[in-house]
Protein backbone atom coordinates (compact mmCIF):
# COMPACT_ATOMS: atom_id res chain seq x y z
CA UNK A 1 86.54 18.07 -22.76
CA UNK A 2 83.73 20.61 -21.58
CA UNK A 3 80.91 19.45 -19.45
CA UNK A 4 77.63 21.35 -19.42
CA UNK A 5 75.89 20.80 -16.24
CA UNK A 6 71.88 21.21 -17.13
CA UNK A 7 69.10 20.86 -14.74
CA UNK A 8 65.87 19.52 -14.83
CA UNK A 9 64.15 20.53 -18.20
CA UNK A 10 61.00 21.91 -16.28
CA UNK A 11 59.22 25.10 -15.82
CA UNK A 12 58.14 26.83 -13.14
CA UNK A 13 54.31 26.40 -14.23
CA UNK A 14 55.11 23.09 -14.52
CA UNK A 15 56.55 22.29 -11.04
CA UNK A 16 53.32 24.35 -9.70
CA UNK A 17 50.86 22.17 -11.87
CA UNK A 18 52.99 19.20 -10.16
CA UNK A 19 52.36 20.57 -7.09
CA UNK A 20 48.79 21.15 -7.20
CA UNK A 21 48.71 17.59 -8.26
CA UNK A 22 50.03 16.21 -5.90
CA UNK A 23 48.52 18.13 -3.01
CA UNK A 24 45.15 17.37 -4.62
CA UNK A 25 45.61 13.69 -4.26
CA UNK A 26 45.80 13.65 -0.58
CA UNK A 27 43.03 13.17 2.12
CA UNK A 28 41.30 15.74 3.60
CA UNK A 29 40.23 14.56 7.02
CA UNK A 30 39.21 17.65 8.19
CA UNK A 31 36.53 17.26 5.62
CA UNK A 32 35.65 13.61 6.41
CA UNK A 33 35.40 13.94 10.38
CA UNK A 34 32.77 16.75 10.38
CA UNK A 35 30.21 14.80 8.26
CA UNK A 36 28.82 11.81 9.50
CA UNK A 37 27.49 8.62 8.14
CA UNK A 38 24.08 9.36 7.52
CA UNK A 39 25.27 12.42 5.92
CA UNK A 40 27.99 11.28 4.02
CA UNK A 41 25.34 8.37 2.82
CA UNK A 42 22.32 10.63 2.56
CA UNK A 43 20.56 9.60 -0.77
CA UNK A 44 18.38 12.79 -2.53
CA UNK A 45 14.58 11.50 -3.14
CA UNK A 46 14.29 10.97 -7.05
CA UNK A 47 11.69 13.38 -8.70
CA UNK A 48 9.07 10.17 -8.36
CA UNK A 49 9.72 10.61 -4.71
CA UNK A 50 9.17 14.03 -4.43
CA UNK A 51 6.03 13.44 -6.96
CA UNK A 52 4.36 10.97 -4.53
CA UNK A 53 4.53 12.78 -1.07
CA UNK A 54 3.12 15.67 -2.67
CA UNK A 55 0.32 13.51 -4.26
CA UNK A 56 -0.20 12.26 -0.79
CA UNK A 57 -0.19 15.46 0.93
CA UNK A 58 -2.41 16.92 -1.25
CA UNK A 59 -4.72 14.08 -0.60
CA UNK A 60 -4.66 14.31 2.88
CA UNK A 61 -5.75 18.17 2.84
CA UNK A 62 -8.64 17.24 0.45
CA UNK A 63 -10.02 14.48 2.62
CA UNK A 64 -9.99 16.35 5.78
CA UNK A 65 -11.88 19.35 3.82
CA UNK A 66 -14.57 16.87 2.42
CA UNK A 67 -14.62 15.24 6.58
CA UNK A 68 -15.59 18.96 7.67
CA UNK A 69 -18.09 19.66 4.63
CA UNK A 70 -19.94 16.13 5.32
CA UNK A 71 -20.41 17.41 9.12
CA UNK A 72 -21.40 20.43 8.80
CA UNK A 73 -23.87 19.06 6.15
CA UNK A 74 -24.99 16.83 8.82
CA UNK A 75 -25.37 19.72 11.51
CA UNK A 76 -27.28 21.34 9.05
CA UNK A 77 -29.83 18.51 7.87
CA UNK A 78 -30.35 18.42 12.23
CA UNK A 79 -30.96 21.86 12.28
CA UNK A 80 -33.59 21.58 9.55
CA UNK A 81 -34.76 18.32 10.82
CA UNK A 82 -35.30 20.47 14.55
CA UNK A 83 -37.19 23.15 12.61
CA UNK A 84 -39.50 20.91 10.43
CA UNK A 85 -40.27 19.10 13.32
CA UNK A 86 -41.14 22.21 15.52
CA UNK A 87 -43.14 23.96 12.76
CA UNK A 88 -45.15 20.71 12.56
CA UNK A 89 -46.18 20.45 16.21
C-alpha cells in the first residue's frame, strides 16, 4: 500500500495573512509608554464647546470696546463741560 505524505493545505498568502494577524494582536508598548494619561484620556470639546468659548470671547472683546467708548465719551462731555464753563465766565 502507497502512502502520500501531504502537508498543510495552505498558501503562502495565507500563512502571511496569518501572520499579520497574529502580529497585529499583540501590544505595542512602545506606543503606550510615550503617551501619558492625560493624553491617552484627553476628551476633544464637542462643537457646543467650541460654540460657547467663542460666544464668550467674542463677548469679552465687545465689552471692553463699549468700556473704552463710554470713557472717552466721558473725557469728552469734561472737555466740553471745561469749555462751556470757560466761555461763560
Amino acid at each position: 500500500m502507497k502512502r502520500l505524505a501531504v502537508g498543510p493545505m495552505t498558501t503562502p498568502e495565507y500563512n502571511e495573512w496569518w501572520v499579520r494577524r497574529i502580529n497585529d494582536n499583540t501590544l505595542k508598548t512602545s506606543q503606550e509608554s510615550n503617551q501619558s494619561i492625560e493624553e491617552h484620556l484627553w476628551v476633544v470639546p464637542s462643537e457646543l464647546e467650541i460654540i460657547r468659548q467663542d460666544f464668550e470671547r467674542r463677548n469679552k472683546l465687545e465689552i471692553e470696546n463699549l468700556r473704552k467708548g463710554k470713557n472717552k465719551s466721558k473725557e469728552d462731555l469734561d472737555s466740553l463741560k471745561t469749555d462751556y464753563k470757560k466761555l461763560r465766565l
